[in-house]
C-alpha atoms as a PDB file:
ATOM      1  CA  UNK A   1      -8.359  -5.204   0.195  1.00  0.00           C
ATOM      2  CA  UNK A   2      -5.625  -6.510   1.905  1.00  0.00           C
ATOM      3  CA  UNK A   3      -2.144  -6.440   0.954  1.00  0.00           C
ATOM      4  CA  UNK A   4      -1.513  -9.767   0.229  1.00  0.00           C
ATOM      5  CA  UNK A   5      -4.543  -9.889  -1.758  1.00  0.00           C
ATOM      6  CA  UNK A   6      -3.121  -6.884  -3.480  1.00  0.00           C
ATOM      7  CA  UNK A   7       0.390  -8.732  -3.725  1.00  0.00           C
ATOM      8  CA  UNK A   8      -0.945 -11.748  -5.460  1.00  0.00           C
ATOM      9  CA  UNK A   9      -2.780 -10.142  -8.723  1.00  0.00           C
ATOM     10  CA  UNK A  10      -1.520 -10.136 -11.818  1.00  0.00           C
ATOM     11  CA  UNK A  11      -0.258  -7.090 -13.743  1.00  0.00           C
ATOM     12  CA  UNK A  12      -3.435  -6.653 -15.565  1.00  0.00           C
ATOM     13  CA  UNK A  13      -5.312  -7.237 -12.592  1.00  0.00           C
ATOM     14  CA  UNK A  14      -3.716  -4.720 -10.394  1.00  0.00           C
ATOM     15  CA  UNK A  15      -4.303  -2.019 -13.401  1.00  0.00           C
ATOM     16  CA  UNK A  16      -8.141  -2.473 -13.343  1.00  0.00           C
ATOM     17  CA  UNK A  17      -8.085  -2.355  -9.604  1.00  0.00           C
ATOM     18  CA  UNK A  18      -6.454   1.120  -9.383  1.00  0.00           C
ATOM     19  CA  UNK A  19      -7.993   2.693 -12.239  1.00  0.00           C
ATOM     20  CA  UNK A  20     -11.369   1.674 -10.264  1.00  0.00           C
ATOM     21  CA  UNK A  21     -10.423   2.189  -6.815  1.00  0.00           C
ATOM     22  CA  UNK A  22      -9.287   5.630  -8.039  1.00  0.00           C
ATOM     23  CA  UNK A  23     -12.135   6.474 -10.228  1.00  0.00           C
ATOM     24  CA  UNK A  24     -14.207   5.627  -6.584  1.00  0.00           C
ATOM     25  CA  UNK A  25     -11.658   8.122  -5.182  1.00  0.00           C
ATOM     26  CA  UNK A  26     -13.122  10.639  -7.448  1.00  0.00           C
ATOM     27  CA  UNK A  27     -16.895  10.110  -7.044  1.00  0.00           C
ATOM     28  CA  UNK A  28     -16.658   9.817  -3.325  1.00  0.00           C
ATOM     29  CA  UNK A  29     -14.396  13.564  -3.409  1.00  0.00           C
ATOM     30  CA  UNK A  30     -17.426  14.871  -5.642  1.00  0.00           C
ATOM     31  CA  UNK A  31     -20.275  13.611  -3.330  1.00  0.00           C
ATOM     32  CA  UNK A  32     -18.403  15.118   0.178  1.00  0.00           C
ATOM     33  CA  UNK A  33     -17.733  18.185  -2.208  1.00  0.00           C
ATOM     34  CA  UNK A  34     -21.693  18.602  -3.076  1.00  0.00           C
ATOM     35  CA  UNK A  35     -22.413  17.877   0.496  1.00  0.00           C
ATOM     36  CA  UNK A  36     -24.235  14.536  -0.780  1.00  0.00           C
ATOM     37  CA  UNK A  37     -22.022  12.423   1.350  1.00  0.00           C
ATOM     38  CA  UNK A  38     -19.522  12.425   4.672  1.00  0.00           C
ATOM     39  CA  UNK A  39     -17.581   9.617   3.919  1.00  0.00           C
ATOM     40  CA  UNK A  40     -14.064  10.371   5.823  1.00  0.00           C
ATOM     41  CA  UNK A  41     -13.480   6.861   6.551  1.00  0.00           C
ATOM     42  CA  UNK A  42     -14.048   5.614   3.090  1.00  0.00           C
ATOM     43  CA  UNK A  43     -12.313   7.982   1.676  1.00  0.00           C
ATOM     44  CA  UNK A  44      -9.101   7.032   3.379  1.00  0.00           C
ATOM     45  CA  UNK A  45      -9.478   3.684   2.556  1.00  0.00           C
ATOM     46  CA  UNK A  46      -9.485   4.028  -0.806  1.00  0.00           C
ATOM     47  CA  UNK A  47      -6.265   6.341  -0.437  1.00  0.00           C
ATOM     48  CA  UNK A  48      -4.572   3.608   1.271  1.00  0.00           C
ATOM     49  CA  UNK A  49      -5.605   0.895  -1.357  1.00  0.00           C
ATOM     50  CA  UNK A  50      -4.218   3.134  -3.953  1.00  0.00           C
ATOM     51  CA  UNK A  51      -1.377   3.999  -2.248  1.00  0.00           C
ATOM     52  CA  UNK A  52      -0.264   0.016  -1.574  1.00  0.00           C
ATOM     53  CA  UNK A  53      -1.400  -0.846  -5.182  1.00  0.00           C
ATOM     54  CA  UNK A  54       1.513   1.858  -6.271  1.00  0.00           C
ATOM     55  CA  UNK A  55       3.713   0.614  -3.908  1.00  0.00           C
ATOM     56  CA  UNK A  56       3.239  -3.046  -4.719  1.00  0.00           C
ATOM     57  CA  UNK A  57       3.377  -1.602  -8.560  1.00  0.00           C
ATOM     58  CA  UNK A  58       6.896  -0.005  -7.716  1.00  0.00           C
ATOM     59  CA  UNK A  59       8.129  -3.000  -5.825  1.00  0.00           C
ATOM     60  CA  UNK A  60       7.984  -5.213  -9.061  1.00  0.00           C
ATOM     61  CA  UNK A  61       9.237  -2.894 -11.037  1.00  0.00           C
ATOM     62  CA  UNK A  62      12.685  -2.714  -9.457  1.00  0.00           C
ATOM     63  CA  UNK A  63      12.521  -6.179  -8.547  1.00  0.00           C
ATOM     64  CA  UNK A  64      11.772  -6.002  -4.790  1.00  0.00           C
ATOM     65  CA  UNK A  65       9.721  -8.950  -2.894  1.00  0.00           C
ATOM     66  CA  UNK A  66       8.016  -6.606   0.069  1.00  0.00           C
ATOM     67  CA  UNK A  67       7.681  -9.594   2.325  1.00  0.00           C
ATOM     68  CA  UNK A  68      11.398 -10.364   2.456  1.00  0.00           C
ATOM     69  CA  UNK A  69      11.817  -6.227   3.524  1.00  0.00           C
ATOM     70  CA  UNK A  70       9.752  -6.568   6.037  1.00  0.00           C
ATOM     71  CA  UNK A  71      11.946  -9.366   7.912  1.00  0.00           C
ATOM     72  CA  UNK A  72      15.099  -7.983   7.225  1.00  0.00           C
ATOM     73  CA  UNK A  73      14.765  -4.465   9.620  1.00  0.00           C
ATOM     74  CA  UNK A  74      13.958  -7.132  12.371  1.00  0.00           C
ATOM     75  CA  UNK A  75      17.428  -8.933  11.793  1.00  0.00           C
ATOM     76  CA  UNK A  76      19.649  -5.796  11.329  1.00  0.00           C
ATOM     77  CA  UNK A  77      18.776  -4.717  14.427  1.00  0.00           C
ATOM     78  CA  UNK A  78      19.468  -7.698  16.236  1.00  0.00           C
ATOM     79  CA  UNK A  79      22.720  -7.097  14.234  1.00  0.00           C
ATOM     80  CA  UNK A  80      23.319  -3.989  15.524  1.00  0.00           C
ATOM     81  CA  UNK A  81      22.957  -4.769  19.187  1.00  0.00           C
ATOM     82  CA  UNK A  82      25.940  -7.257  19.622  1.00  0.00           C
ATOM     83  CA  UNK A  83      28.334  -4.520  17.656  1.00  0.00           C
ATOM     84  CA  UNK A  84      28.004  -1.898  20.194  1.00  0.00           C
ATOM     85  CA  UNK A  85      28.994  -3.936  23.109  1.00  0.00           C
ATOM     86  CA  UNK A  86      30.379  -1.958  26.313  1.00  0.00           C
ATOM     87  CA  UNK A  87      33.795  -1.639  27.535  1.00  0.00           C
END
């Protein structure tokens, strides 16, 4: 899923989505475990997708918008560059 799909669910929404994207986590790990399955790929996608669900999770809870962050890097640099002019 991509992030902004990820950034546009609802609280509720983005619960049900990590509790099943995680319990997938979990069967996948048991199949490559048994030898069932060799899944490597999936099973870093589904890390990932966990991994921006918490961080989209974390962003709203201190009241971050992660597409404004993502701009600002680009314009402190640009900053940055006219301060250290040469003598």
């Amino acid at each position: 899923m991509e992030l902004q799909k990820i950034r546009s669910l609802g609280e509720e929404e983005l619960k049900h989505h990590e509790r099943t994207t995680a319990e997938q986590l979990f069967r996948l790990r048991f199949q490559v475990a048994l030898g069932q399955n060799d899944g490597v790929k999936k099973l870093r996608q589904l890390r990932k997708e966990i991994a921006q669900i918490k961080t989209v999770e974390r962003e709203r809870a201190l009241g971050i918008n992660g597409e404004l962050n993502q701009v600002a890097p680009a314009t402190e640099k640009k900053a940055r560059k006219g301060k250290g002019a040469r003598k």
